[in-house]
Protein backbone atom coordinates (compact mmCIF):
# COMPACT_ATOMS: atom_id res chain seq x y z
CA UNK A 1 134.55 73.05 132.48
CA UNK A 2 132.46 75.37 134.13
CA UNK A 3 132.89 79.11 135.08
CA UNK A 4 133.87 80.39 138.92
CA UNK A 5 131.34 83.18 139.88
CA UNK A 6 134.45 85.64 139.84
CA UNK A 7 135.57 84.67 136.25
CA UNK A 8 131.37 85.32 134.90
CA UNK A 9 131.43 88.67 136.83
CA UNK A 10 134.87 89.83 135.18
CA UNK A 11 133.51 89.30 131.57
CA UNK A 12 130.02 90.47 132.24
CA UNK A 13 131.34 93.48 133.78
CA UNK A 14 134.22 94.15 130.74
CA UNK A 15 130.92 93.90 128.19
CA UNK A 16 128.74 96.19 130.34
CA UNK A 17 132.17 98.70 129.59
CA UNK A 18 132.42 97.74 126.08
CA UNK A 19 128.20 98.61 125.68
CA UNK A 20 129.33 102.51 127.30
CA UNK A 21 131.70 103.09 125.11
CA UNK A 22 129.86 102.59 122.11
CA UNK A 23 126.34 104.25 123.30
CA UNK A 24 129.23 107.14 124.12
CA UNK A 25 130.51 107.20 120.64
CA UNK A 26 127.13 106.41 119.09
CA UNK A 27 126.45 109.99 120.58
CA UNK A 28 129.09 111.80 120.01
CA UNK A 29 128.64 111.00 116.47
CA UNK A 30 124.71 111.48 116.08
CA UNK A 31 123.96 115.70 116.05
CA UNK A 32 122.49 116.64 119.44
CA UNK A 33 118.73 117.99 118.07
CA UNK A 34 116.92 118.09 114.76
CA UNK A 35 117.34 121.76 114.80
CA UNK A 36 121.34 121.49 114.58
CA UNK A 37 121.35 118.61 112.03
CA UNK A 38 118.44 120.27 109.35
CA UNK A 39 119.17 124.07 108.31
CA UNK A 40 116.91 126.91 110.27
CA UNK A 41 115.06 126.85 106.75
CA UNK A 42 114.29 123.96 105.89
CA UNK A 43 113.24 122.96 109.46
CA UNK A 44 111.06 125.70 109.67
CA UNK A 45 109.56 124.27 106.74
CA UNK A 46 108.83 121.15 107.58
CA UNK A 47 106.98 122.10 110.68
CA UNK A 48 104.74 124.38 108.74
CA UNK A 49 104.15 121.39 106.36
CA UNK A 50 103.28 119.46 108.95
CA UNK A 51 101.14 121.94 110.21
CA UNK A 52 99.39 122.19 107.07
CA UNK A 53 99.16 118.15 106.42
CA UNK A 54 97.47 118.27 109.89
CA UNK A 55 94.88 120.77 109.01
CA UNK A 56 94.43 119.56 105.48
CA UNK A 57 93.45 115.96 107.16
CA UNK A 58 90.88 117.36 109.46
CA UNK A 59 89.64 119.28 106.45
CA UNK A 60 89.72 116.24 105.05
CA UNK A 61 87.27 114.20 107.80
CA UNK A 62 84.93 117.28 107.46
CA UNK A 63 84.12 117.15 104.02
CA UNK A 64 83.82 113.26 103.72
CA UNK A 65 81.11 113.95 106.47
CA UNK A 66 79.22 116.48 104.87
CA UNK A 67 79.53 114.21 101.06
CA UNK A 68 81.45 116.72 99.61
CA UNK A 69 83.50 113.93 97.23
CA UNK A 70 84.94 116.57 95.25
CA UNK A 71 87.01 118.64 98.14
CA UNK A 72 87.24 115.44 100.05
CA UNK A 73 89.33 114.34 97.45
CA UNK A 74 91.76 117.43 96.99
CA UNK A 75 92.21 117.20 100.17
CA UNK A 76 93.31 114.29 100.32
CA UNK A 77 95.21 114.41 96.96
CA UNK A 78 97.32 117.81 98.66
CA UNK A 79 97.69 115.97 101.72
CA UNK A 80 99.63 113.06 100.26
CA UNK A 81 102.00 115.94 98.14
CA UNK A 82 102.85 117.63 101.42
CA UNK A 83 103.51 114.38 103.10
CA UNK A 84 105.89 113.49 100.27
CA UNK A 85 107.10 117.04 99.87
CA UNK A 86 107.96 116.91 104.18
CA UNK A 87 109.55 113.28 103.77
CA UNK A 88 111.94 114.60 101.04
CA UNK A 89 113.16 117.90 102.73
CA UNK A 90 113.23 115.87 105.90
CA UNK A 91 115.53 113.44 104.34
CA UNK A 92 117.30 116.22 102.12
CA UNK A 93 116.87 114.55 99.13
CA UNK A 94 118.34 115.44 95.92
CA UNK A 95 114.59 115.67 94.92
CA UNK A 96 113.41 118.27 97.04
CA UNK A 97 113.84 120.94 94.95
CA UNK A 98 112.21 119.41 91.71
CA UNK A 99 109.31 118.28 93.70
CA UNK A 100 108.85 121.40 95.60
CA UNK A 101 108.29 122.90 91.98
CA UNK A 102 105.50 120.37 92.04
CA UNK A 103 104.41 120.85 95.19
CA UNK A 104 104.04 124.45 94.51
CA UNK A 105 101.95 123.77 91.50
CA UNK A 106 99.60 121.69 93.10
CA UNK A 107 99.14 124.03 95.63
CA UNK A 108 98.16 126.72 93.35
CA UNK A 109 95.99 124.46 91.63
CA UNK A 110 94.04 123.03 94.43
CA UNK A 111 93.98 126.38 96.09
CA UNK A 112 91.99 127.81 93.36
CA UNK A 113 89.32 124.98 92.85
CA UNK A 114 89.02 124.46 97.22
CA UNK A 115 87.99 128.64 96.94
CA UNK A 116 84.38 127.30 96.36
CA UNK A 117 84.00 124.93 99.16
CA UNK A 118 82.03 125.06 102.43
CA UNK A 119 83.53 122.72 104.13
CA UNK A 120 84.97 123.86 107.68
CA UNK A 121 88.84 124.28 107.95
CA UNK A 122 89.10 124.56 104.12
CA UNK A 123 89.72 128.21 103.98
CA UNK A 124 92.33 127.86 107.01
CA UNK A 125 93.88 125.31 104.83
CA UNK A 126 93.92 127.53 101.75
CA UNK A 127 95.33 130.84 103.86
CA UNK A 128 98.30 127.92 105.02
CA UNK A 129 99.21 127.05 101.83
CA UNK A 130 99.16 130.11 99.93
CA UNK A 131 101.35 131.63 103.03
CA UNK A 132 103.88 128.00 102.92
CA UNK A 133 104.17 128.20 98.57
CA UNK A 134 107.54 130.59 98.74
CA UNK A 135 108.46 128.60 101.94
CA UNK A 136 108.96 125.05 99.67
CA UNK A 137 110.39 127.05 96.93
CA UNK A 138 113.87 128.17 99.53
CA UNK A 139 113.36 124.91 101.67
CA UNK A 140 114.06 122.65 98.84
CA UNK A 141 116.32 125.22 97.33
CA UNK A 142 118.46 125.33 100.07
CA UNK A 143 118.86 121.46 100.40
CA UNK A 144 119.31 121.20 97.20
CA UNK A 145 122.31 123.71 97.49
CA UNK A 146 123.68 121.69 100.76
CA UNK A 147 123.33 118.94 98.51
CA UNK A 148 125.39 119.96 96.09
CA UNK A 149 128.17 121.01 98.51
CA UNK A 150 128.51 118.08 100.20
CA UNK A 151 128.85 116.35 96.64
CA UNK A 152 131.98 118.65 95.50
CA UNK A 153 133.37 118.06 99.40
CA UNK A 154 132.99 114.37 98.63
CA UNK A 155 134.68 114.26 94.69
CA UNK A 156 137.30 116.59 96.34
CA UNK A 157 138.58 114.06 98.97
CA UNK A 158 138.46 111.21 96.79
CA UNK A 159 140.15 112.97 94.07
CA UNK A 160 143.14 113.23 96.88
CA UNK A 161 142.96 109.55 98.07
CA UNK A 162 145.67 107.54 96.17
CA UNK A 163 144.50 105.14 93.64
CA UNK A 164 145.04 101.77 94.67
CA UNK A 165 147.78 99.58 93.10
CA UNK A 166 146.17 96.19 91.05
CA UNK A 167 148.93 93.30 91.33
CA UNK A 168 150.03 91.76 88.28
CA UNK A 169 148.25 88.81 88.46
CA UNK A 170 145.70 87.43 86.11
CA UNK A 171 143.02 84.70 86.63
């Protein structure tokens, strides 16, 4: 019925093995940093988005505190587009690139209209953006192009996988 001591040692011991191996081959097959497993570009990217997202949110507190509604709320509009523009370069989505064109837009756009305000950080937020525009444009180019690759590597190794055999028989 019940288990010697010796017996509950062996198996806890051979699943204490078993739980190496597979943190071992969960690492071997994860990439060792960020760096190595998002292109030089597109990381560098992303942490100048984030940079900017950072700055455009304290921007952000600073004019809700002095009532200015109508940068408060570009602000916070831009904020949200570089958050979404990060989140789909992070992920390298097939997106990127179409949204970056958005992204860019928006930019422009918002960089234009904040020109006016007093609020404090809004200039270092404009001077950001303006300098992170062309940065989107080859970020989200690039993973598009990765993209793209990876597709044709795919469609090329199942065009050379055999097609399996259906039996004859019908239901």
């Amino acid at each position: 019925m019940g288990q010697s001591p010796q017996q509950r040692a062996g198996r806890q011991r051979s699943q204490q093995q078993t739980g190496q191996q597979y943190q071992q081959q969960q690492q071997q097959q994860q990439p060792q940093s960020f760096d190595q497993a998002v292109p030089q570009q597109v990381s560098q990217a992303i942490y100048q988005l984030e940079e900017l997202e950072s700055d455009a949110e304290w921007a952000h507190g600073q004019a809700m505190k002095s009532g200015d509604r109508s940068t408060s709320g570009m602000l916070a509009d831009l904020t949200q587009i570089i958050h979404l523009q990060k989140t789909l370069l992070l992920r390298q989505s097939e997106f990127a690139q179409t949204f970056g064109q958005c992204t860019q837009q928006a930019i422009q756009q918002s960089t234009q209209q904040l020109q006016q305000s007093q609020a404090p950080g809004v200039q270092q937020v404009i001077r950001q953006a303006q300098q992170l525009s062309q940065t989107i444009h080859q970020a989200s180019q690039q993973v598009t192009q990765q993209g793209q690759r990876q597709q044709g590597q795919s469609q090329q190794m199942g065009s050379q996988m055999p097609s399996p055999q259906v039996g004859g028989q019908s239901f």
